[in-house]
N, C-alpha and C. Protein backbone atom coordinates (compact mmCIF):
# COMPACT_ATOMS: atom_id res chain seq x y z
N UNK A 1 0.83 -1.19 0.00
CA UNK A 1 0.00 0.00 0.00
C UNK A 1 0.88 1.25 0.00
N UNK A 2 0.31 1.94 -0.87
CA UNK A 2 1.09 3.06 -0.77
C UNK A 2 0.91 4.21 0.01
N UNK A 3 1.84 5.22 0.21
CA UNK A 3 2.10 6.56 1.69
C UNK A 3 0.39 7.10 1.11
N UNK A 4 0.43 7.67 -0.03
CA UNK A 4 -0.88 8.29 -0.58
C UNK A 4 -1.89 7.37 -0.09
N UNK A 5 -1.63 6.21 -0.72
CA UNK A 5 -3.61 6.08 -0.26
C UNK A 5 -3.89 5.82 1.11
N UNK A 6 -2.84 5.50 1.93
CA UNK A 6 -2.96 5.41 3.41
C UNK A 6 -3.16 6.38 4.23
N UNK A 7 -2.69 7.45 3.56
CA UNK A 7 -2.85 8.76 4.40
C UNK A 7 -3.51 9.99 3.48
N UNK A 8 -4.05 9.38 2.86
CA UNK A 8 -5.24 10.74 2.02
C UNK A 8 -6.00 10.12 1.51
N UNK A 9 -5.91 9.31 0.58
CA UNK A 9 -7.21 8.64 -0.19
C UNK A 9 -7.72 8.00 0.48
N UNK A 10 -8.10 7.01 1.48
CA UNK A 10 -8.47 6.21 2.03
C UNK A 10 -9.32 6.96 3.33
N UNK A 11 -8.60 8.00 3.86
CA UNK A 11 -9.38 8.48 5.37
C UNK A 11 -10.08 9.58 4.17
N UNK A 12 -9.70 10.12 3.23
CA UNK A 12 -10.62 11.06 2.16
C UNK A 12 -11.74 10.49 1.94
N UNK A 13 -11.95 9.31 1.48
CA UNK A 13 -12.86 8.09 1.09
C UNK A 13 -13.94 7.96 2.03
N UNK A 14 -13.29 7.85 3.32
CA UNK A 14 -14.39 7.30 4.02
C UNK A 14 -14.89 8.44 5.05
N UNK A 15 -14.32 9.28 5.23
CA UNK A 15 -14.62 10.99 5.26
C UNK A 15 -15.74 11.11 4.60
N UNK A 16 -15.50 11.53 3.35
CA UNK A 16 -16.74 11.47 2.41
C UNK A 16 -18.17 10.98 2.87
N UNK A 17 -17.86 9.57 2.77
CA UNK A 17 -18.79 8.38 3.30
C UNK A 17 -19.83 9.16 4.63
N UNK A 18 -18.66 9.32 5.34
CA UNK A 18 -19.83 10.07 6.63
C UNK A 18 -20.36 11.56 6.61
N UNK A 19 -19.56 12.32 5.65
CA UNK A 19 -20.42 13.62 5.55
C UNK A 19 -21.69 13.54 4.21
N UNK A 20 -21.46 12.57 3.72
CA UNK A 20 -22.51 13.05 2.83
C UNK A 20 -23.27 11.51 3.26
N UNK A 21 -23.11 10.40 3.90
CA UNK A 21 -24.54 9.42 4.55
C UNK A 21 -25.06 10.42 5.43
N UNK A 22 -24.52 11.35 6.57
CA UNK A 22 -24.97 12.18 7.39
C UNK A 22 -26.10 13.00 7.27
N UNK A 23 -25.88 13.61 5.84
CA UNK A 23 -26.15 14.89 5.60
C UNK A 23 -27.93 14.59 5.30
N UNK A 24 -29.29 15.13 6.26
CA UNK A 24 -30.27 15.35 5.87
C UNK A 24 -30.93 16.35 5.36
N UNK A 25 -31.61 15.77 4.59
CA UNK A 25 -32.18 17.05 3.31
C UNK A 25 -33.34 17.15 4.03
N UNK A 26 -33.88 18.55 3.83
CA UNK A 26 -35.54 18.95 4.47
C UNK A 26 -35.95 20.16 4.50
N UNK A 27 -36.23 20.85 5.47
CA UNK A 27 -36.54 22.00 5.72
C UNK A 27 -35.00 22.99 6.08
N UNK A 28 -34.42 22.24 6.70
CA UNK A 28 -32.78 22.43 7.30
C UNK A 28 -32.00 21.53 7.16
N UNK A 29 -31.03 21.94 6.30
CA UNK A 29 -29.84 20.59 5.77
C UNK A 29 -29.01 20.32 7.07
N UNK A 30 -29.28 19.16 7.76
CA UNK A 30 -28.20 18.84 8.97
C UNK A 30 -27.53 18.10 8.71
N UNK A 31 -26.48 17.46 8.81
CA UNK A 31 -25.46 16.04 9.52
C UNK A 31 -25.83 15.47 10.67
N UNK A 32 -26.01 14.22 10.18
CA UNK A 32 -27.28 13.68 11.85
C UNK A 32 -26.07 12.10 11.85
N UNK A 33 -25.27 11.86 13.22
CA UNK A 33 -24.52 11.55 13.78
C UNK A 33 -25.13 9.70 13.50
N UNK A 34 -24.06 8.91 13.60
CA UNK A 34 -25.02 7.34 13.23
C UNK A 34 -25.36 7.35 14.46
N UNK A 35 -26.39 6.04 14.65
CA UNK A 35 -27.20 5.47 15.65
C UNK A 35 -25.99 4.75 16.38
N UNK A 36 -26.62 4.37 17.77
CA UNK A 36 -25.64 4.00 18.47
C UNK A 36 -25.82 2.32 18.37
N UNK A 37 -26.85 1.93 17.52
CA UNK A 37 -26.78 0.31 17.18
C UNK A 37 -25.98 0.21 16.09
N UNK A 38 -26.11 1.30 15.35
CA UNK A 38 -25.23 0.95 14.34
C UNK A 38 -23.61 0.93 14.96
N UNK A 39 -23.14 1.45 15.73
CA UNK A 39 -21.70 1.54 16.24
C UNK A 39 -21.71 -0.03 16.44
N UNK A 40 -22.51 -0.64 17.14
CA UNK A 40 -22.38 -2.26 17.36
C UNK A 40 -22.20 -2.70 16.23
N UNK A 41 -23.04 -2.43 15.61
CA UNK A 41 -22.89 -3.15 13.83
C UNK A 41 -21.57 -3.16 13.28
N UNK A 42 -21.08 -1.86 13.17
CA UNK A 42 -20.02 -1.47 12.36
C UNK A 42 -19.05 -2.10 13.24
N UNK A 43 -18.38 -2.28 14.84
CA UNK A 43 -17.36 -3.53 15.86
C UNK A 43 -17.79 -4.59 14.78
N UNK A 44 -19.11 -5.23 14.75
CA UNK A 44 -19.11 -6.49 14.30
C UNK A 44 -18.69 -6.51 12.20
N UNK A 45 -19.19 -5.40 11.84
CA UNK A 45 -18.33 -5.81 10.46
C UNK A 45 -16.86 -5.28 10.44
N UNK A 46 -16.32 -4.75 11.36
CA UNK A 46 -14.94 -4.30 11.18
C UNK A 46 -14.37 -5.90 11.38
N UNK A 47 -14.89 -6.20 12.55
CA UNK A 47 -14.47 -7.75 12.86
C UNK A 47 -14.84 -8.89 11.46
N UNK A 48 -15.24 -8.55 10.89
CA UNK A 48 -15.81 -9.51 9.53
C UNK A 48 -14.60 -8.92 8.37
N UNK A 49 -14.56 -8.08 8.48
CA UNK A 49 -13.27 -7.25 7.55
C UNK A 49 -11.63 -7.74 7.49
N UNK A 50 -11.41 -8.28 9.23
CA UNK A 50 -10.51 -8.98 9.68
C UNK A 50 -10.45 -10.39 9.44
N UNK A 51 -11.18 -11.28 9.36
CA UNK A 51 -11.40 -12.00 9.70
C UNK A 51 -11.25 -13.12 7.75
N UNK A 52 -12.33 -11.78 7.27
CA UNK A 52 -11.84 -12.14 5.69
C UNK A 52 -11.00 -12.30 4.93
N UNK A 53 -9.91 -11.01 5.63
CA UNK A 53 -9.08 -10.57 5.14
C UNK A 53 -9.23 -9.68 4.23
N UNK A 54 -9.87 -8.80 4.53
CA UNK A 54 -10.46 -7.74 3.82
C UNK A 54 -9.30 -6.72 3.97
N UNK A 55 -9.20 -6.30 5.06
CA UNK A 55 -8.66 -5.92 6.15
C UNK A 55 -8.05 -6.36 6.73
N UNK A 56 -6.26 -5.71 7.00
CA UNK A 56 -5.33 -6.18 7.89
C UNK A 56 -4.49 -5.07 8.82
N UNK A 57 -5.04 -5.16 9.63
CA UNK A 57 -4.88 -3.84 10.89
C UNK A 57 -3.56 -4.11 11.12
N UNK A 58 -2.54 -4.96 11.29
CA UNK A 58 -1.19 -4.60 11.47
C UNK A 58 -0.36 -4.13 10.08
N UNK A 59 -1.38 -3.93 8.80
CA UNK A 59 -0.39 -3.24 7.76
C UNK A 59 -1.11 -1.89 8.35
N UNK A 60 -1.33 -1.35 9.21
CA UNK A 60 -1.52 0.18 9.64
C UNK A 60 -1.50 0.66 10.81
N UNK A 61 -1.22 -0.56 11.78
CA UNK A 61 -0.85 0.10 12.60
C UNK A 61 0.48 -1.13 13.18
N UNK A 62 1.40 -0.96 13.32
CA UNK A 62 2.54 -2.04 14.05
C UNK A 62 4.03 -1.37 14.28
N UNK A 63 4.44 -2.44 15.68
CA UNK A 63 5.44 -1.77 16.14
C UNK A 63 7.09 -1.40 15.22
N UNK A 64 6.82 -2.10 14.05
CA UNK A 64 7.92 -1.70 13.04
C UNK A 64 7.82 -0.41 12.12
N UNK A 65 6.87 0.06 12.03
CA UNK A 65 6.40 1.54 11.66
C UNK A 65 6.69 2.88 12.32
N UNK A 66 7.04 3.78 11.65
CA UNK A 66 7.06 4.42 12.37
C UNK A 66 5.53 5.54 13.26
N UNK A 67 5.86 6.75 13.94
CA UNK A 67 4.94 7.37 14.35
C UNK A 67 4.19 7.73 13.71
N UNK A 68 4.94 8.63 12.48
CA UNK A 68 3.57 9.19 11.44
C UNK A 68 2.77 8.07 11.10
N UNK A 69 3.71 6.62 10.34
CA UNK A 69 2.64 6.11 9.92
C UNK A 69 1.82 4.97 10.67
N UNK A 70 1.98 5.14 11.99
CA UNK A 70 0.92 4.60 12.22
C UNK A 70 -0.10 5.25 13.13
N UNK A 71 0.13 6.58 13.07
CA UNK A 71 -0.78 7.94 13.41
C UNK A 71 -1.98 7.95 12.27
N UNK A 72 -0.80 7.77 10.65
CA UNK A 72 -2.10 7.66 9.71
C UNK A 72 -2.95 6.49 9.47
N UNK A 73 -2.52 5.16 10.07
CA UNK A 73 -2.95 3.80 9.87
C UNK A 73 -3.86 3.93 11.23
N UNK A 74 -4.11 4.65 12.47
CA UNK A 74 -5.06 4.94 12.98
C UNK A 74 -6.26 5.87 12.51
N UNK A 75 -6.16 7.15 11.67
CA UNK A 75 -6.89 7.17 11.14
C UNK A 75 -7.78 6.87 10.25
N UNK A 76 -6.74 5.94 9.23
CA UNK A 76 -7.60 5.21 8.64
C UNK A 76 -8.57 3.86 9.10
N UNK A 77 -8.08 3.60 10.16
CA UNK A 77 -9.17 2.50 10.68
C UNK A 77 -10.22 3.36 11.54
N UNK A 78 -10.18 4.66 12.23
CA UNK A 78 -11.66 4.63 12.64
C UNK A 78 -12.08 5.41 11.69
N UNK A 79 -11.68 6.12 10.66
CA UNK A 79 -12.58 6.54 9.37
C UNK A 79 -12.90 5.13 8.60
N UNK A 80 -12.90 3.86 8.77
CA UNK A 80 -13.07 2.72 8.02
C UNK A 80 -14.63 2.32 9.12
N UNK A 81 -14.27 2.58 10.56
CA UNK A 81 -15.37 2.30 11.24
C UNK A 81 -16.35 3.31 11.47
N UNK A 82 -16.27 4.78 10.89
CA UNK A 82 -17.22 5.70 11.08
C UNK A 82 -18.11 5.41 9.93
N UNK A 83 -17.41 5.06 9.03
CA UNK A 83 -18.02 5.26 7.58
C UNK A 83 -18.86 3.61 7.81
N UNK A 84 -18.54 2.71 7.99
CA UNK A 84 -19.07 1.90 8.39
C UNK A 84 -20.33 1.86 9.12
N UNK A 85 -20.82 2.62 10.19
CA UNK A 85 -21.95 2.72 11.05
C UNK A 85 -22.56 3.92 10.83
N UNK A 86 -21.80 4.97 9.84
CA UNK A 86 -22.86 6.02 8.84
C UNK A 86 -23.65 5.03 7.90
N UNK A 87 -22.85 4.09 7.13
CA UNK A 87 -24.19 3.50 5.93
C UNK A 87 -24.87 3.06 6.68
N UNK A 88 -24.50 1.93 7.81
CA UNK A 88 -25.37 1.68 8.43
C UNK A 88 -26.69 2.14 8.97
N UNK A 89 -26.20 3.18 9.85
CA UNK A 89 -27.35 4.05 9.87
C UNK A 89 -28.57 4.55 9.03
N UNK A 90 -27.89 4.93 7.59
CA UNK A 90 -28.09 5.62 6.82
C UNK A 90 -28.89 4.63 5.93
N UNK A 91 -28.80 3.49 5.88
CA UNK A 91 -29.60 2.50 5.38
C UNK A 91 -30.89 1.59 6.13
N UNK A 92 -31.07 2.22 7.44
CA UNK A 92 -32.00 1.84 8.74
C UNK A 92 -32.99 2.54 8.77
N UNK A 93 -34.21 2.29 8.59
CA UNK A 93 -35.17 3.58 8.72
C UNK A 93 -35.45 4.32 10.03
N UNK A 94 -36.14 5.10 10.01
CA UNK A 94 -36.18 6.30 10.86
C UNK A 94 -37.22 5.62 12.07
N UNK A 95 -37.87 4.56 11.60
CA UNK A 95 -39.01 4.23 12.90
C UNK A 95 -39.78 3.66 12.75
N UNK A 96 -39.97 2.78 13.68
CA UNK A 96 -41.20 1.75 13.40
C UNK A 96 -40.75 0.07 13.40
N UNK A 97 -41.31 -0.67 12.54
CA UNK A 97 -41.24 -1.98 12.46
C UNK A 97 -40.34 -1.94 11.74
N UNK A 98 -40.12 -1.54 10.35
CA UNK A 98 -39.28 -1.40 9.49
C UNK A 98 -37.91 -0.65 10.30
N UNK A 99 -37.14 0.06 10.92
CA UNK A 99 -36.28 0.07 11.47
C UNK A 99 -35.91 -1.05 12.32
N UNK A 100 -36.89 -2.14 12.87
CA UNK A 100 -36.46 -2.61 14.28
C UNK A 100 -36.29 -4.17 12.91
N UNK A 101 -37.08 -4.19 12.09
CA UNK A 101 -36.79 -5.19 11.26
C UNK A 101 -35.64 -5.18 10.38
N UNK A 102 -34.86 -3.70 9.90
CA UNK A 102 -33.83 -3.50 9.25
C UNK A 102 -32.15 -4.19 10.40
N UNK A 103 -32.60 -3.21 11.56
CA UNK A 103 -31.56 -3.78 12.48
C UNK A 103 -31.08 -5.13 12.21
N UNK A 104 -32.65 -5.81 12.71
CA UNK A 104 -32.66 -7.30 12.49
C UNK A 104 -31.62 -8.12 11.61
N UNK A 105 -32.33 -7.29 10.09
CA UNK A 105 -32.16 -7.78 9.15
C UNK A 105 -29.87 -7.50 8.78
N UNK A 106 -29.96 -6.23 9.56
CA UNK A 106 -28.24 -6.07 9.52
C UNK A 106 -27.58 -7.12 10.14
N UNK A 107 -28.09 -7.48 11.58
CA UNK A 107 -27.35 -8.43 12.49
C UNK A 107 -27.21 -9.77 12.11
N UNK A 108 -28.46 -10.48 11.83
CA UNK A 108 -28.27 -11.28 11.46
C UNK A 108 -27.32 -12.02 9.85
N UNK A 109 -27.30 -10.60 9.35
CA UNK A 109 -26.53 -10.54 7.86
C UNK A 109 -25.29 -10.71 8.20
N UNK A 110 -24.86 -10.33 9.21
CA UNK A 110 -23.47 -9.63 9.38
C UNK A 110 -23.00 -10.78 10.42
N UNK A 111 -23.41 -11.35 11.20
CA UNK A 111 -22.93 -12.87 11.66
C UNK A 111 -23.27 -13.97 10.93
N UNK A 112 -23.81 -13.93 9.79
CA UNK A 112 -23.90 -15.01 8.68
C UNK A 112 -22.34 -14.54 8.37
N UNK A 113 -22.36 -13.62 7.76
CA UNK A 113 -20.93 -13.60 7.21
C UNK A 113 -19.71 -13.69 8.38
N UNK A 114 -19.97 -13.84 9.57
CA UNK A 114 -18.41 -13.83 10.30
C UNK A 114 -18.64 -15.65 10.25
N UNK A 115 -19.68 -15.89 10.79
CA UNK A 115 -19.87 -17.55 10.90
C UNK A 115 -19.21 -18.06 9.59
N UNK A 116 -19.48 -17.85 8.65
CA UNK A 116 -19.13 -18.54 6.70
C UNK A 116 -18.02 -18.41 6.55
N UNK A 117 -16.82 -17.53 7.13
CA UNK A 117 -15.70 -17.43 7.25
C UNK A 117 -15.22 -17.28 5.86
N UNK A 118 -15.72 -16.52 5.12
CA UNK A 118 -15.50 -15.86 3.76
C UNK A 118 -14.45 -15.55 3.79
N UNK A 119 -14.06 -15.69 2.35
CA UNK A 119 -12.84 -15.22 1.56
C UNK A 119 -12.65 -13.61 1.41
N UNK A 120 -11.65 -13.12 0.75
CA UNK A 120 -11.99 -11.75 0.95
C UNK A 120 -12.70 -11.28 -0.41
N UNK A 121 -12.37 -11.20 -1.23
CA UNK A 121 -13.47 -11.63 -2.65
C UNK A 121 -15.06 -12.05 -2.63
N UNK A 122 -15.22 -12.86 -1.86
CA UNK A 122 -16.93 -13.58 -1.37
C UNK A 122 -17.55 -12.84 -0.30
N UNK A 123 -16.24 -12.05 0.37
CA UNK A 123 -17.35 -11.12 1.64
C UNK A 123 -17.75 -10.14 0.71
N UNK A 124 -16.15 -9.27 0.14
CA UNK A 124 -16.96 -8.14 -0.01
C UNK A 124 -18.38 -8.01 -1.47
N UNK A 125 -18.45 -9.18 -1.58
CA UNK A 125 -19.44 -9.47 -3.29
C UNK A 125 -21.02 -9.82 -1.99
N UNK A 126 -20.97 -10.30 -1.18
CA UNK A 126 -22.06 -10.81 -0.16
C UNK A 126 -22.35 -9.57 0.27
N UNK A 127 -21.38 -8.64 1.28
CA UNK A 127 -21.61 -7.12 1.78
C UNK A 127 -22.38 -5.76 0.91
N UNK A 128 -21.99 -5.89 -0.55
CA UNK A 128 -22.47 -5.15 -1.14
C UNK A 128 -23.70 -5.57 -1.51
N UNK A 129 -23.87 -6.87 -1.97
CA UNK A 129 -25.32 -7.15 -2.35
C UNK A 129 -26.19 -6.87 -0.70
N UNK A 130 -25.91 -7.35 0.51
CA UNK A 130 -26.35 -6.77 1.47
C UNK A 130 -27.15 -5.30 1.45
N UNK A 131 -25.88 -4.59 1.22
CA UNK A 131 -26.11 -2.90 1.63
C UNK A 131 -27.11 -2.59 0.18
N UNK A 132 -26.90 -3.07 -1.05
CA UNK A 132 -27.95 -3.12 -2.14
C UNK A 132 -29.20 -2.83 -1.94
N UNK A 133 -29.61 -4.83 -1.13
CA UNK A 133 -30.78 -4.80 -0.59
C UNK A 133 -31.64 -3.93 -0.05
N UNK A 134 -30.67 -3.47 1.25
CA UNK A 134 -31.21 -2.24 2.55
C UNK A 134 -31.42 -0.87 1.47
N UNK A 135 -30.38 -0.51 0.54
CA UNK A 135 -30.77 0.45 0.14
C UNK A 135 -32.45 0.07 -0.95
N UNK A 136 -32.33 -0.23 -1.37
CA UNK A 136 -33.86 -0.95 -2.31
C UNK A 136 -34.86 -1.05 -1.69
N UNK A 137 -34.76 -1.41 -0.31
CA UNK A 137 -35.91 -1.53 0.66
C UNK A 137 -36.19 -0.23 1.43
N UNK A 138 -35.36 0.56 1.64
CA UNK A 138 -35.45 1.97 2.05
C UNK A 138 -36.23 2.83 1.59
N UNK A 139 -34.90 3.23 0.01
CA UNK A 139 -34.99 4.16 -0.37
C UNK A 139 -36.19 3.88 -1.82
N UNK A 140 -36.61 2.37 -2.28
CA UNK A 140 -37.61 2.48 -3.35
C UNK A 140 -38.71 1.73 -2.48
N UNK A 141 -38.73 0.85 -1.51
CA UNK A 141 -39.79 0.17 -1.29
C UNK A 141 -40.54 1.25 -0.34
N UNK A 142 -39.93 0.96 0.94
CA UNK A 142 -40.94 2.01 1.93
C UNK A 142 -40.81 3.37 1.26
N UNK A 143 -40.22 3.82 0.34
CA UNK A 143 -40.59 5.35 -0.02
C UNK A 143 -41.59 5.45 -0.91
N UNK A 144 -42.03 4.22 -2.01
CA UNK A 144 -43.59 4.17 -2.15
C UNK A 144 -44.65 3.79 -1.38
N UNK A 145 -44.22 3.28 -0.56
CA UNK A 145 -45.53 3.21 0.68
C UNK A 145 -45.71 3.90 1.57
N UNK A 146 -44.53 5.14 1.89
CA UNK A 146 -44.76 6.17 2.80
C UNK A 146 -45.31 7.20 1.65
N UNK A 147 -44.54 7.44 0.07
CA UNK A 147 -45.13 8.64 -0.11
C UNK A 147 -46.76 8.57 -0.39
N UNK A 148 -47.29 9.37 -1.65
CA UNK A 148 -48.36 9.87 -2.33
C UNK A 148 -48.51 8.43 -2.96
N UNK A 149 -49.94 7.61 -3.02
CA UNK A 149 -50.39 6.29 -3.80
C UNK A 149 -50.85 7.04 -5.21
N UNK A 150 -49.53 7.15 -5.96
CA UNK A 150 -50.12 7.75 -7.51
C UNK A 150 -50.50 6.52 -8.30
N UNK A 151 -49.90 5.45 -8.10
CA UNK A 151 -50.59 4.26 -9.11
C UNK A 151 -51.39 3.42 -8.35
N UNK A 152 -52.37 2.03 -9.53
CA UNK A 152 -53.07 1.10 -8.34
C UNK A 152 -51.75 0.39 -7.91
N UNK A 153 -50.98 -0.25 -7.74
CA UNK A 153 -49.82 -0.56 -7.37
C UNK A 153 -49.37 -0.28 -5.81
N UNK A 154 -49.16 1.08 -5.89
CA UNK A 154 -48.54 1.84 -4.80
C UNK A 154 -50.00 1.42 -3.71
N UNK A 155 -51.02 2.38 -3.98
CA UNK A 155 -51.98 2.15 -3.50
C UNK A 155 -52.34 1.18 -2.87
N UNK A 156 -52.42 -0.07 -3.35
CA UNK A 156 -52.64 -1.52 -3.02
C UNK A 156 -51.79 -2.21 -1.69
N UNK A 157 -50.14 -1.48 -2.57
CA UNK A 157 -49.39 -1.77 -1.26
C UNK A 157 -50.10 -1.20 -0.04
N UNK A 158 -50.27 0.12 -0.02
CA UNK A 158 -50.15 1.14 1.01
C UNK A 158 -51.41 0.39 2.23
N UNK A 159 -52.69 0.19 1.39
CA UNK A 159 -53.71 -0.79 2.08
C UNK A 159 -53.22 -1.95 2.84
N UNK A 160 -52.42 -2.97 2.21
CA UNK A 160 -51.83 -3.97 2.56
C UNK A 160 -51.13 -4.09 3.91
N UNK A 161 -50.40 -3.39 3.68
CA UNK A 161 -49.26 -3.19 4.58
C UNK A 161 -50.06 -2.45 5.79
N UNK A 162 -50.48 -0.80 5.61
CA UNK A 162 -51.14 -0.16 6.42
C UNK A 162 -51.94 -1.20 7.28
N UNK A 163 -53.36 -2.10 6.79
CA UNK A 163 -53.41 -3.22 7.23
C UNK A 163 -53.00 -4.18 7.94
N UNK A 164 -52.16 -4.55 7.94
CA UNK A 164 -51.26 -5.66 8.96
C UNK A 164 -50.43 -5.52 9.76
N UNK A 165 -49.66 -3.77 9.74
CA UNK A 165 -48.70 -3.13 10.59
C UNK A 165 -49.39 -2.34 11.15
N UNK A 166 -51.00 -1.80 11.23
CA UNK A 166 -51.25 -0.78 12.26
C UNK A 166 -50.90 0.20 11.73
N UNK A 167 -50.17 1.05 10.40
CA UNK A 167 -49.66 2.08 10.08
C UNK A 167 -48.46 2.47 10.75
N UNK A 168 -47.43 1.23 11.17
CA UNK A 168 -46.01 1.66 11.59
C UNK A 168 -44.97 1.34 10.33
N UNK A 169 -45.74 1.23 8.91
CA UNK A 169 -44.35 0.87 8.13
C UNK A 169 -44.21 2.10 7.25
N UNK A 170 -45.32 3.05 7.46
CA UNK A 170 -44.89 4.79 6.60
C UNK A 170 -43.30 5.67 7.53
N UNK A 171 -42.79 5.97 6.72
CA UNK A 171 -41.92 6.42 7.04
C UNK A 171 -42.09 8.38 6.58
N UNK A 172 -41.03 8.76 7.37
CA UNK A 172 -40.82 10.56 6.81
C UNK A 172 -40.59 10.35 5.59
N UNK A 173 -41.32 11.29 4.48
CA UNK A 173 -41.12 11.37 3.29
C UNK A 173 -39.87 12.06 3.04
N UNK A 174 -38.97 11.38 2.61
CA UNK A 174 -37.42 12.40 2.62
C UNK A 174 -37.60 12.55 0.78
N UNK A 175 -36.74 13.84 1.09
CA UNK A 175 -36.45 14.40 -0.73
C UNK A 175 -35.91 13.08 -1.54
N UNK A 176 -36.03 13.56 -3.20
CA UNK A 176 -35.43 11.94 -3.80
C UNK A 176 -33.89 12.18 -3.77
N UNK A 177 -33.85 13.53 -3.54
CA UNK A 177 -31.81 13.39 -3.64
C UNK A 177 -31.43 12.76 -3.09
N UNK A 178 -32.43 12.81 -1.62
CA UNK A 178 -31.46 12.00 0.11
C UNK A 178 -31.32 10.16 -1.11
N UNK A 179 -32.27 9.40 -2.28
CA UNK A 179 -31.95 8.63 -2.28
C UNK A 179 -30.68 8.76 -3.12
N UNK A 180 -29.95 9.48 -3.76
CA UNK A 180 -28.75 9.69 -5.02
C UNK A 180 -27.88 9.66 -4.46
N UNK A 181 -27.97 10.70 -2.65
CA UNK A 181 -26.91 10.53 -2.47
C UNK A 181 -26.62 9.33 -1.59
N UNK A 182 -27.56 8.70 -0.86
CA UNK A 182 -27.33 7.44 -0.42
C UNK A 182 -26.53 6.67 -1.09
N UNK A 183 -26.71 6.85 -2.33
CA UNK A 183 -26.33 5.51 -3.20
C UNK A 183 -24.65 5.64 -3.56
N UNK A 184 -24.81 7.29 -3.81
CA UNK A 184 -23.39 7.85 -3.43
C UNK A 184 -22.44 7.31 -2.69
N UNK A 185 -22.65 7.16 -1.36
CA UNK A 185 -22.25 7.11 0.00
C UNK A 185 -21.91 5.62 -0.39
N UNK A 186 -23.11 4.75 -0.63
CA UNK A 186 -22.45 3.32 -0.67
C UNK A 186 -21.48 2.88 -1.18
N UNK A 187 -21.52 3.54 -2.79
CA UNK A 187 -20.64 3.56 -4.02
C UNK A 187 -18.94 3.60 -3.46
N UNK A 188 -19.33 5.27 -2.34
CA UNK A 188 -17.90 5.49 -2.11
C UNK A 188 -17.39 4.61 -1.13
N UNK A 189 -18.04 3.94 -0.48
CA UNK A 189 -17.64 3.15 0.97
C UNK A 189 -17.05 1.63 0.20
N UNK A 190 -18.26 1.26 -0.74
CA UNK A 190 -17.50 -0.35 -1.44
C UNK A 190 -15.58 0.16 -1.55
N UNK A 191 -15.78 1.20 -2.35
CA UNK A 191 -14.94 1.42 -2.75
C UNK A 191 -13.65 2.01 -1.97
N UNK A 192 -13.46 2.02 -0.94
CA UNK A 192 -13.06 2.45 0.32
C UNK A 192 -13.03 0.78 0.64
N UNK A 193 -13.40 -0.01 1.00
CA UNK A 193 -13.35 -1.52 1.08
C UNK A 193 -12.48 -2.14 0.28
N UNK A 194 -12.31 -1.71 -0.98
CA UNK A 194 -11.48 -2.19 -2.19
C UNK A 194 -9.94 -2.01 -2.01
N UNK A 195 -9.96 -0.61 -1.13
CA UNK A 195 -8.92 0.22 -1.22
C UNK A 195 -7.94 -0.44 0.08
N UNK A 196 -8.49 -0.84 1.12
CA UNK A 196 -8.56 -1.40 2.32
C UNK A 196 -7.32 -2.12 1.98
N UNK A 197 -6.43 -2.14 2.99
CA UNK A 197 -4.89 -3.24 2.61
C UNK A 197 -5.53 -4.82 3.12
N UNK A 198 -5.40 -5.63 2.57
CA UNK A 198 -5.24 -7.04 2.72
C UNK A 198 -4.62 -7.64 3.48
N UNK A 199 -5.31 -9.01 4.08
CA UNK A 199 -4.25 -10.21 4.69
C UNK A 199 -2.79 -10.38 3.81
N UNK A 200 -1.70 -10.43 3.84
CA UNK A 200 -0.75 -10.43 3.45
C UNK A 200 -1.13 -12.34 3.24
N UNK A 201 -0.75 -13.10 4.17
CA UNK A 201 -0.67 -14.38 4.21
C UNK A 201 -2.04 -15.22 3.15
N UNK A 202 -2.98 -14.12 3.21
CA UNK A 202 -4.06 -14.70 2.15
C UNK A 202 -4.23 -14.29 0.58
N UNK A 203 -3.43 -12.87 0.67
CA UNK A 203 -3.07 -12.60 -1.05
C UNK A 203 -1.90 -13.77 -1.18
N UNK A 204 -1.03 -14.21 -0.34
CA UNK A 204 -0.08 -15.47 -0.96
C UNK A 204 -0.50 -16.76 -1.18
N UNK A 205 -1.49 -16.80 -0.46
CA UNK A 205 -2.08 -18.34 -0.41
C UNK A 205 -2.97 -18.32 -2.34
N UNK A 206 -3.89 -17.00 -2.29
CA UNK A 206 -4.27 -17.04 -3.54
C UNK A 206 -3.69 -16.93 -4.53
N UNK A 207 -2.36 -16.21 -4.57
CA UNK A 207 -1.70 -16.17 -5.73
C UNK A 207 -1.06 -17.66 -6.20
N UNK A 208 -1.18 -18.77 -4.95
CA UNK A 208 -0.30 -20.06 -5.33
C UNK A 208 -1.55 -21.18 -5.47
């Protein structure tokens, strides 16, 4: 890995990741801080990151390095775990069944993958189709059943659902940017994952 991407591109990357998953669109544009389940989430996929070999925390931080760089190999791991429990967040809805079912749906995702003991190639292809999902279910499913029923479609859902949840699966109607830039945010985080230094002992095993 090189001085650059360890100490600019990489904490740049996932920087990014948390100011613009943060950032809510509305009446007043804020930065709204992740949830504190998601901080659990993001321990447990940092630990899945390790484990894959996605991620190898002694190419950034160890006692043969020097100070700077492993001043910058600390930043880059908790900008790897902020940005981590921003999508998280940022892919969880705001309330209701559908948040307490998204959680769900993270935890149990995310100890499938430490249990399967994935490759680093098979996590991160499993993780993204993951975060896919959550975004699809967010930002296109419950955002036609929270907004306006313009087709019979929407409509039908809205009965359905309204129906069997008591009216806890409408969510705040957020602007459609909040979904562009979501998708943003993911885009930049895979890719921030990509960037991520490797098991040393498991790029050798694959190359032979």
């Amino acid at each position: 890995m090189t001085p650059v991407r360890e100490s600019i591109t990489l904490p740049l990357t996932f920087l990014t990741v948390v100011l613009v998953g943060g950032l809510r669109l509305g009446g007043q544009v804020a930065i709204a801080p992740p949830a504190l389940f998601s901080l659990v989430l993001a321990s447990l996929v940092l630990g899945g990151l390790v484990q894959s070999g996605v991620l190898d925390p002694m190419r950034l931080v160890h006692s043969d390095r020097t100070a700077v760089a492993n001043l910058n190999g600390v930043v880059a791991l908790v900008a790897t775990f902020a940005a981590t429990a921003q999508v998280l967040s940022l892919l969880t809805p705001a309330a209701g069944l559908p948040s307490m079912g998204m959680s769900l749906f993270f935890l149990v995702a995310i100890l499938q993958l430490m249990a399967g003991a994935l490759d680093r190639p098979r996590f991160l292809r499993v993780w993204a189709v993951t975060l896919l999902a959550a975004f699809t279910l967010k930002f296109i499913v419950l955002a036609a059943l929270s907004g306006p029923a313009d087709g019979a479609v929407a409509r039908a859902l809205q009965l359905l659902f309204e129906g069997v949840t008591l009216g806890s699966v409408s969510q705040p109607i957020e602007p459609r940017a909040s979904g562009y830039l979501a998708f943003l945010a993911i885009a930049l985080y895979l890719l921030g994952l990509v960037l991520l230094p490797p098991a040393q002992r498991r790029a050798l095993i694959a190359r032979h």
